[in-house]
C-alpha atoms as a PDB file:
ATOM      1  CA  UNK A   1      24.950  11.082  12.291  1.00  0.00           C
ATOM      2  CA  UNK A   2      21.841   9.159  11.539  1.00  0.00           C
ATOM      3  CA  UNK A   3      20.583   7.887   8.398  1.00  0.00           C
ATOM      4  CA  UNK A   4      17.760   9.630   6.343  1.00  0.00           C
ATOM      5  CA  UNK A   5      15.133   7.244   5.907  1.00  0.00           C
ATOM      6  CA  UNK A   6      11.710   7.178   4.491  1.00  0.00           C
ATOM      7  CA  UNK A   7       8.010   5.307   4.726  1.00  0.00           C
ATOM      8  CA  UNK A   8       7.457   2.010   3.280  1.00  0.00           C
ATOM      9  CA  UNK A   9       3.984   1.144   3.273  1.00  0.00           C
ATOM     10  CA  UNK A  10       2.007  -1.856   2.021  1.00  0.00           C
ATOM     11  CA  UNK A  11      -1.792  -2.366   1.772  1.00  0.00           C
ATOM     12  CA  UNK A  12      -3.275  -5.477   0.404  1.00  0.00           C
ATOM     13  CA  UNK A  13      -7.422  -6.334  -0.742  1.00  0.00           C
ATOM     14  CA  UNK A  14      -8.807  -9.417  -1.469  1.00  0.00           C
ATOM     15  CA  UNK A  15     -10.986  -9.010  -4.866  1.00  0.00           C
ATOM     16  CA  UNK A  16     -14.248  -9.780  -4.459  1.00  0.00           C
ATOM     17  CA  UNK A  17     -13.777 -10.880  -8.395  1.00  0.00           C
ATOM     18  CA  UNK A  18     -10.972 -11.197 -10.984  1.00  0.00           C
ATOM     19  CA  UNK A  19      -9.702  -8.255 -12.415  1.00  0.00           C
ATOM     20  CA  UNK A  20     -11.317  -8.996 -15.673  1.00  0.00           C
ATOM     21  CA  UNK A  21     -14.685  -9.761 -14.877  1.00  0.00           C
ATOM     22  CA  UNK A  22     -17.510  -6.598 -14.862  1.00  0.00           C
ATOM     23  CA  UNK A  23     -17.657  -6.093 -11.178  1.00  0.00           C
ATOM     24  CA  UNK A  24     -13.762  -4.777 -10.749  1.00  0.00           C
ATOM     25  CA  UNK A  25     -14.475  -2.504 -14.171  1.00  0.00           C
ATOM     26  CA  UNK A  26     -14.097   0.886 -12.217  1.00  0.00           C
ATOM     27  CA  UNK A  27     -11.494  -0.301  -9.912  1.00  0.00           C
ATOM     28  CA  UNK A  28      -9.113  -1.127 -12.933  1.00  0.00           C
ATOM     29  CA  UNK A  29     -10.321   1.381 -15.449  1.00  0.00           C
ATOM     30  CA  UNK A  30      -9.151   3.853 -12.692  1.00  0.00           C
ATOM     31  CA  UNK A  31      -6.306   2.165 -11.688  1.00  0.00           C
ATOM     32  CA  UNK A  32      -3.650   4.229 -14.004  1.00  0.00           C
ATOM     33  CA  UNK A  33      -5.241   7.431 -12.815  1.00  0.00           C
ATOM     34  CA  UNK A  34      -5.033   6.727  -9.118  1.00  0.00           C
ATOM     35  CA  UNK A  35      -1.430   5.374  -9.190  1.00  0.00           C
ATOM     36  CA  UNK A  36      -0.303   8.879 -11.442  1.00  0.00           C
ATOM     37  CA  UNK A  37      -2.089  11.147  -8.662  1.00  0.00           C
ATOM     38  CA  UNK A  38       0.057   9.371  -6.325  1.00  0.00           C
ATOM     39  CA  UNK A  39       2.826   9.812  -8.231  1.00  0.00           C
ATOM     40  CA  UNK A  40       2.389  13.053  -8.791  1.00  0.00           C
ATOM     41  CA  UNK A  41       1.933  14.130  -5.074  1.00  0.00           C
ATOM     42  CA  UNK A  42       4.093  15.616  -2.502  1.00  0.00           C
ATOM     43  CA  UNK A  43       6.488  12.916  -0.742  1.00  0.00           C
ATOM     44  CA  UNK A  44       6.219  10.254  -2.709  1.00  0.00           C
ATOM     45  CA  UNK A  45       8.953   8.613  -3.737  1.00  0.00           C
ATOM     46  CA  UNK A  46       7.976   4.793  -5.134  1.00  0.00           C
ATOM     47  CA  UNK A  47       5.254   2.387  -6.044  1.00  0.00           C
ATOM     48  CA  UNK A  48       6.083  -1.337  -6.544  1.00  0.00           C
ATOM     49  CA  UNK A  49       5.632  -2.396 -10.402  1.00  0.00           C
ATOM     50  CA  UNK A  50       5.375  -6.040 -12.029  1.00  0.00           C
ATOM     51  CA  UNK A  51       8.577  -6.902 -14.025  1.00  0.00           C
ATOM     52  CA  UNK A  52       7.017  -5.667 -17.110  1.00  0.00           C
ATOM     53  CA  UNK A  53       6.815  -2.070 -15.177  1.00  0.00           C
ATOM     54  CA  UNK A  54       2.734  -2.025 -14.626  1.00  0.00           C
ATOM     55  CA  UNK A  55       0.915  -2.020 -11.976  1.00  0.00           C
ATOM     56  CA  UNK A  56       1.808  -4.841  -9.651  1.00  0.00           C
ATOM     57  CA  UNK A  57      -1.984  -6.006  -9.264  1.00  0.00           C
ATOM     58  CA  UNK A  58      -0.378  -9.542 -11.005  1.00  0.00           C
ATOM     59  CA  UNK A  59       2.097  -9.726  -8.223  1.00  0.00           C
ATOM     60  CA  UNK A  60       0.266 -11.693  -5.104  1.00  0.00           C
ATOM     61  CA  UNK A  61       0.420 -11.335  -1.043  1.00  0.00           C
ATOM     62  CA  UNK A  62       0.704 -14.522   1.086  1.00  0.00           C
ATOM     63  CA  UNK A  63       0.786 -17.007  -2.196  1.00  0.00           C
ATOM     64  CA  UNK A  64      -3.009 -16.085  -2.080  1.00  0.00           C
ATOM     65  CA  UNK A  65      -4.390 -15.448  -5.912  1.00  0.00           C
ATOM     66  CA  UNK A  66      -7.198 -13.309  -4.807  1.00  0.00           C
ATOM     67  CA  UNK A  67      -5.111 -11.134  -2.776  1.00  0.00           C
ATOM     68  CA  UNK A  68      -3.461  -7.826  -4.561  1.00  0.00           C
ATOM     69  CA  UNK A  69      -0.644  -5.730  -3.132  1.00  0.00           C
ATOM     70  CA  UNK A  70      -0.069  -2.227  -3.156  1.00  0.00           C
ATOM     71  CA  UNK A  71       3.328  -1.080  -2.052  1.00  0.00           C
ATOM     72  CA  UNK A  72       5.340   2.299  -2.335  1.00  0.00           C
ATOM     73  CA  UNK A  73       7.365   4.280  -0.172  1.00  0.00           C
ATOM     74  CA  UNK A  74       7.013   8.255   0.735  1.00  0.00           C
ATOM     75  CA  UNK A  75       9.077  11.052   2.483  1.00  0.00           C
ATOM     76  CA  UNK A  76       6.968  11.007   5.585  1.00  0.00           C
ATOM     77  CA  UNK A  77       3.615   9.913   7.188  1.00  0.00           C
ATOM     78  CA  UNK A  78       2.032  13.283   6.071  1.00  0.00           C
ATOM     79  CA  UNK A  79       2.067  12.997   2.965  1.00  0.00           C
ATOM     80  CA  UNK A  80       0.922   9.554   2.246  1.00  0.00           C
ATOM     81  CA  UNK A  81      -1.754  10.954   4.827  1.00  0.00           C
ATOM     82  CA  UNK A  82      -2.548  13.675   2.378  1.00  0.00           C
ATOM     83  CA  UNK A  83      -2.696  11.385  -0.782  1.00  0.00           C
ATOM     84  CA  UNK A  84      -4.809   8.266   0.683  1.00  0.00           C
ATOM     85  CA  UNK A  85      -7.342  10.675   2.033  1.00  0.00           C
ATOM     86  CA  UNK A  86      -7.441  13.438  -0.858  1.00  0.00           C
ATOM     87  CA  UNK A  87      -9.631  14.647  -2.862  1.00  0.00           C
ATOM     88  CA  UNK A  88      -8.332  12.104  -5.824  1.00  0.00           C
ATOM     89  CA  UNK A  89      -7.960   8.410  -3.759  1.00  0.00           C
ATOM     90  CA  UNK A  90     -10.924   9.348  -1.366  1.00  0.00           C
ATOM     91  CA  UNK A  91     -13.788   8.655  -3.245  1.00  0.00           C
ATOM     92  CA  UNK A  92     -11.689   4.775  -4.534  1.00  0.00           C
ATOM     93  CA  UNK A  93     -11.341   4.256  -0.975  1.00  0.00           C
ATOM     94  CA  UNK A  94     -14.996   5.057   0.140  1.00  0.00           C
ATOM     95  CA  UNK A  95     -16.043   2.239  -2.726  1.00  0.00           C
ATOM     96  CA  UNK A  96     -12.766  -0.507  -1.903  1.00  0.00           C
ATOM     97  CA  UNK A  97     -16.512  -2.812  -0.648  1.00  0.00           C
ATOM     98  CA  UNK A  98     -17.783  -2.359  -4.259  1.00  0.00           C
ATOM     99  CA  UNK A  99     -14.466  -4.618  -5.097  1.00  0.00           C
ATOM    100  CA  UNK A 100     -13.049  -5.894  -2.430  1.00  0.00           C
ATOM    101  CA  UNK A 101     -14.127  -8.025   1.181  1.00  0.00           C
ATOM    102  CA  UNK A 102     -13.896  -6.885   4.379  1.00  0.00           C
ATOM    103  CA  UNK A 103     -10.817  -8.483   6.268  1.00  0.00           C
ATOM    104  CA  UNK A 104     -10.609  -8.856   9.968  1.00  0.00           C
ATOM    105  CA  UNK A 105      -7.018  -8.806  10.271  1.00  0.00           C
ATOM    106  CA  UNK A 106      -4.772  -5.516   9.338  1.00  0.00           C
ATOM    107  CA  UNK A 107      -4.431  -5.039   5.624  1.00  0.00           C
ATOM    108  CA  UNK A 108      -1.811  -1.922   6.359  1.00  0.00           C
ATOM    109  CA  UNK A 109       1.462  -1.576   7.252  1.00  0.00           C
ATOM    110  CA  UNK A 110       3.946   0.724   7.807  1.00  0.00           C
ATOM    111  CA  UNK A 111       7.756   0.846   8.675  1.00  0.00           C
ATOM    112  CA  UNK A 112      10.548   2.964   8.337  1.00  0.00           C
ATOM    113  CA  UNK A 113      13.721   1.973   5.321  1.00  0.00           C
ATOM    114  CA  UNK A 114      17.162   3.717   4.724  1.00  0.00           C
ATOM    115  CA  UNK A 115      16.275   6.363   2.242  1.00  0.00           C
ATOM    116  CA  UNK A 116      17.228   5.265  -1.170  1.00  0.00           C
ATOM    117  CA  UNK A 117      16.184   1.266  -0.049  1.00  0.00           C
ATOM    118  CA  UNK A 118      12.929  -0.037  -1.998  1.00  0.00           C
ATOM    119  CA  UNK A 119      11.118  -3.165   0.196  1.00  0.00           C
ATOM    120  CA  UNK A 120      10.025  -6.161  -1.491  1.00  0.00           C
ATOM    121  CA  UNK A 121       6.697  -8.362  -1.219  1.00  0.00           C
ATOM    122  CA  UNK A 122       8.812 -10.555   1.274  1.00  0.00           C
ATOM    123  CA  UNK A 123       9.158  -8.036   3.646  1.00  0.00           C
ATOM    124  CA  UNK A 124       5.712  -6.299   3.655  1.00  0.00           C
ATOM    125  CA  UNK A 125       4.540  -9.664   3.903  1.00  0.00           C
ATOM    126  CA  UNK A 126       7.021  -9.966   7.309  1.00  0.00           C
ATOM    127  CA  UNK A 127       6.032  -6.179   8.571  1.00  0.00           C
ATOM    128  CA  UNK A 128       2.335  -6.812   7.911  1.00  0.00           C
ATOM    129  CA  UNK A 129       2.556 -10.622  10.077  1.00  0.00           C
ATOM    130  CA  UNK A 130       4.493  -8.668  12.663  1.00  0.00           C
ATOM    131  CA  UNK A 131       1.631  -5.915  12.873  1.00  0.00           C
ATOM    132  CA  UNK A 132      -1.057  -8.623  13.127  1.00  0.00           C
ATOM    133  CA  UNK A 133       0.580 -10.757  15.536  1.00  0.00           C
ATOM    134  CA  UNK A 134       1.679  -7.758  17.907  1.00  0.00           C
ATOM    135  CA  UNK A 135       0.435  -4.519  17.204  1.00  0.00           C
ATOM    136  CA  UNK A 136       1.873  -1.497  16.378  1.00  0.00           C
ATOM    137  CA  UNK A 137       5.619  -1.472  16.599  1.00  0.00           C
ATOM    138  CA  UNK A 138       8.951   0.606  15.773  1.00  0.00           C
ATOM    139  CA  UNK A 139       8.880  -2.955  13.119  1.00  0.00           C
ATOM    140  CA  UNK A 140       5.318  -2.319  11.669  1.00  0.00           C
ATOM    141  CA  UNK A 141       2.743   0.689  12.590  1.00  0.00           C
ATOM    142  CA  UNK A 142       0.001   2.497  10.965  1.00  0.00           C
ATOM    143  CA  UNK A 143      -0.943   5.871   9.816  1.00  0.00           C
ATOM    144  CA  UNK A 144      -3.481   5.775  13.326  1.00  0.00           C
ATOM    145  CA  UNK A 145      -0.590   4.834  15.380  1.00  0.00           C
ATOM    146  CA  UNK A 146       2.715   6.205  13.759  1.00  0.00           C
ATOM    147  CA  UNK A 147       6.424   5.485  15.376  1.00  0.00           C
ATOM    148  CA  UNK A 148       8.866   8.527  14.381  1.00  0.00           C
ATOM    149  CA  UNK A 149      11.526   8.015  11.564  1.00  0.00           C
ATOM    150  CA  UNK A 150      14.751   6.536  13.644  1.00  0.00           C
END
Protein backbone atom coordinates (compact mmCIF):
# COMPACT_ATOMS: atom_id res chain seq x y z
CA UNK A 1 0.00 0.00 0.00
CA UNK A 2 1.44 3.33 -0.86
CA UNK A 3 1.61 6.38 1.08
CA UNK A 4 -0.82 9.39 0.57
CA UNK A 5 1.19 12.27 -0.14
CA UNK A 6 0.65 15.80 -1.09
CA UNK A 7 2.32 19.04 -3.08
CA UNK A 8 4.97 21.03 -1.56
CA UNK A 9 5.63 24.00 -3.45
CA UNK A 10 7.99 26.95 -3.00
CA UNK A 11 8.22 30.24 -4.98
CA UNK A 12 10.67 32.88 -4.12
CA UNK A 13 10.94 37.02 -5.54
CA UNK A 14 13.57 39.23 -5.13
CA UNK A 15 12.02 42.77 -3.92
CA UNK A 16 12.72 45.32 -6.02
CA UNK A 17 12.56 47.40 -2.47
CA UNK A 18 12.18 46.68 1.27
CA UNK A 19 9.00 45.80 2.48
CA UNK A 20 8.61 49.08 4.17
CA UNK A 21 9.42 51.50 1.71
CA UNK A 22 6.30 53.03 -0.70
CA UNK A 23 6.96 50.98 -3.73
CA UNK A 24 6.03 47.33 -2.02
CA UNK A 25 2.77 49.31 -0.33
CA UNK A 26 0.18 47.16 -2.36
CA UNK A 27 2.15 44.05 -2.30
CA UNK A 28 2.10 44.03 1.63
CA UNK A 29 -1.12 45.84 2.28
CA UNK A 30 -2.55 42.81 0.31
CA UNK A 31 -0.50 40.35 1.63
CA UNK A 32 -3.06 39.07 4.54
CA UNK A 33 -5.80 38.96 1.95
CA UNK A 34 -3.96 36.88 -0.60
CA UNK A 35 -2.54 34.35 1.92
CA UNK A 36 -6.51 33.92 3.54
CA UNK A 37 -7.88 33.29 -0.17
CA UNK A 38 -5.36 30.67 -0.28
CA UNK A 39 -6.25 29.42 2.75
CA UNK A 40 -9.52 29.36 2.19
CA UNK A 41 -9.40 27.40 -1.18
CA UNK A 42 -9.90 23.91 -2.19
CA UNK A 43 -6.68 21.62 -1.49
CA UNK A 44 -4.78 23.53 0.45
CA UNK A 45 -3.42 22.29 3.25
CA UNK A 46 -0.28 24.70 4.59
CA UNK A 47 1.59 27.92 4.19
CA UNK A 48 5.01 28.37 5.90
CA UNK A 49 4.78 31.13 8.83
CA UNK A 50 7.72 33.06 10.74
CA UNK A 51 8.06 31.81 14.39
CA UNK A 52 5.85 34.51 15.54
CA UNK A 53 3.04 32.78 13.13
CA UNK A 54 2.98 35.72 10.25
CA UNK A 55 3.72 35.69 7.12
CA UNK A 56 7.16 34.31 6.51
CA UNK A 57 8.21 37.38 4.19
CA UNK A 58 11.09 37.86 7.28
CA UNK A 59 12.26 34.37 6.68
CA UNK A 60 15.01 34.53 3.62
CA UNK A 61 15.95 32.05 0.52
CA UNK A 62 19.65 31.35 -0.23
CA UNK A 63 20.99 33.67 2.89
CA UNK A 64 19.97 36.43 0.32
CA UNK A 65 18.10 39.54 2.29
CA UNK A 66 16.29 40.68 -0.73
CA UNK A 67 14.96 37.39 -1.52
CA UNK A 68 11.34 36.33 0.10
CA UNK A 69 9.93 32.82 0.23
CA UNK A 70 6.63 31.59 -0.19
CA UNK A 71 6.04 28.00 0.74
CA UNK A 72 2.84 25.80 1.41
CA UNK A 73 1.73 22.53 0.53
CA UNK A 74 -1.77 21.41 -1.27
CA UNK A 75 -3.78 18.16 -2.00
CA UNK A 76 -2.86 18.12 -5.64
CA UNK A 77 -1.48 20.15 -8.64
CA UNK A 78 -5.10 21.28 -9.48
CA UNK A 79 -5.80 23.05 -7.01
CA UNK A 80 -2.81 25.14 -6.38
CA UNK A 81 -3.46 25.52 -10.28
CA UNK A 82 -6.84 26.91 -9.49
CA UNK A 83 -5.67 29.31 -6.64
CA UNK A 84 -2.35 30.88 -8.33
CA UNK A 85 -4.33 31.60 -11.43
CA UNK A 86 -7.86 32.68 -9.89
CA UNK A 87 -9.73 35.28 -9.94
CA UNK A 88 -8.19 36.47 -6.31
CA UNK A 89 -4.02 35.84 -6.85
CA UNK A 90 -4.30 36.66 -10.68
CA UNK A 91 -4.36 40.15 -10.80
CA UNK A 92 -0.99 40.07 -7.68
CA UNK A 93 0.63 37.91 -10.09
CA UNK A 94 0.05 40.03 -13.32
CA UNK A 95 1.78 43.10 -11.12
CA UNK A 96 4.80 40.64 -9.16
CA UNK A 97 7.20 43.44 -11.86
CA UNK A 98 5.58 46.37 -9.95
CA UNK A 99 7.62 44.70 -6.81
CA UNK A 100 9.73 42.36 -7.72
CA UNK A 101 12.83 41.68 -10.67
CA UNK A 102 12.76 39.45 -13.24
CA UNK A 103 15.01 36.29 -12.48
CA UNK A 104 16.53 34.14 -15.11
CA UNK A 105 16.75 31.10 -13.20
CA UNK A 106 13.44 29.09 -11.87
CA UNK A 107 11.84 30.79 -8.92
CA UNK A 108 9.23 27.59 -8.61
CA UNK A 109 9.34 24.40 -7.41
CA UNK A 110 7.44 21.59 -6.86
CA UNK A 111 7.78 18.04 -5.26
CA UNK A 112 5.79 15.52 -3.80
CA UNK A 113 5.94 14.90 0.64
CA UNK A 114 4.26 12.10 2.78
CA UNK A 115 0.93 13.60 3.56
CA UNK A 116 0.95 14.99 7.00
CA UNK A 117 5.04 16.09 6.40
CA UNK A 118 5.52 20.07 6.24
CA UNK A 119 9.09 20.99 4.16
CA UNK A 120 11.35 23.48 5.47
CA UNK A 121 13.37 26.48 3.76
CA UNK A 122 16.33 23.88 3.60
CA UNK A 123 14.69 21.72 1.43
CA UNK A 124 12.89 24.07 -1.04
CA UNK A 125 16.11 25.62 -1.18
CA UNK A 126 17.57 21.81 -2.24
CA UNK A 127 14.33 21.04 -4.65
CA UNK A 128 14.55 24.50 -6.22
CA UNK A 129 18.85 23.97 -6.90
CA UNK A 130 17.90 20.54 -8.15
CA UNK A 131 15.22 22.09 -10.65
CA UNK A 132 17.74 24.70 -11.85
CA UNK A 133 20.60 22.52 -12.24
CA UNK A 134 18.55 19.65 -14.07
CA UNK A 135 15.19 20.31 -15.01
CA UNK A 136 12.14 18.95 -14.18
CA UNK A 137 12.36 15.83 -12.11
CA UNK A 138 10.28 13.17 -9.94
CA UNK A 139 12.83 15.50 -7.15
CA UNK A 140 11.60 19.02 -8.32
CA UNK A 141 8.92 19.88 -11.24
CA UNK A 142 6.57 22.58 -12.05
CA UNK A 143 2.96 23.22 -12.49
CA UNK A 144 4.03 23.30 -16.68
CA UNK A 145 5.70 20.06 -16.31
CA UNK A 146 4.05 18.02 -13.39
CA UNK A 147 5.41 14.31 -12.24
CA UNK A 148 2.33 12.24 -10.69
CA UNK A 149 2.06 11.81 -6.82
CA UNK A 150 4.26 8.40 -6.15
Amino acid sequence: MSTPHELAQVNIARMLAPLDDPLMKDFVDNLDEVNAAAEASDGFVWRLLDEAGDNATGLRFYGDEWLIVNMSVWSDAESLKDFVYGSMHRPFLKRRREWFERLAEAVTALWWVPAGERPTVAEAERRLTLLREHGPTTEAFTLKDPFPSP
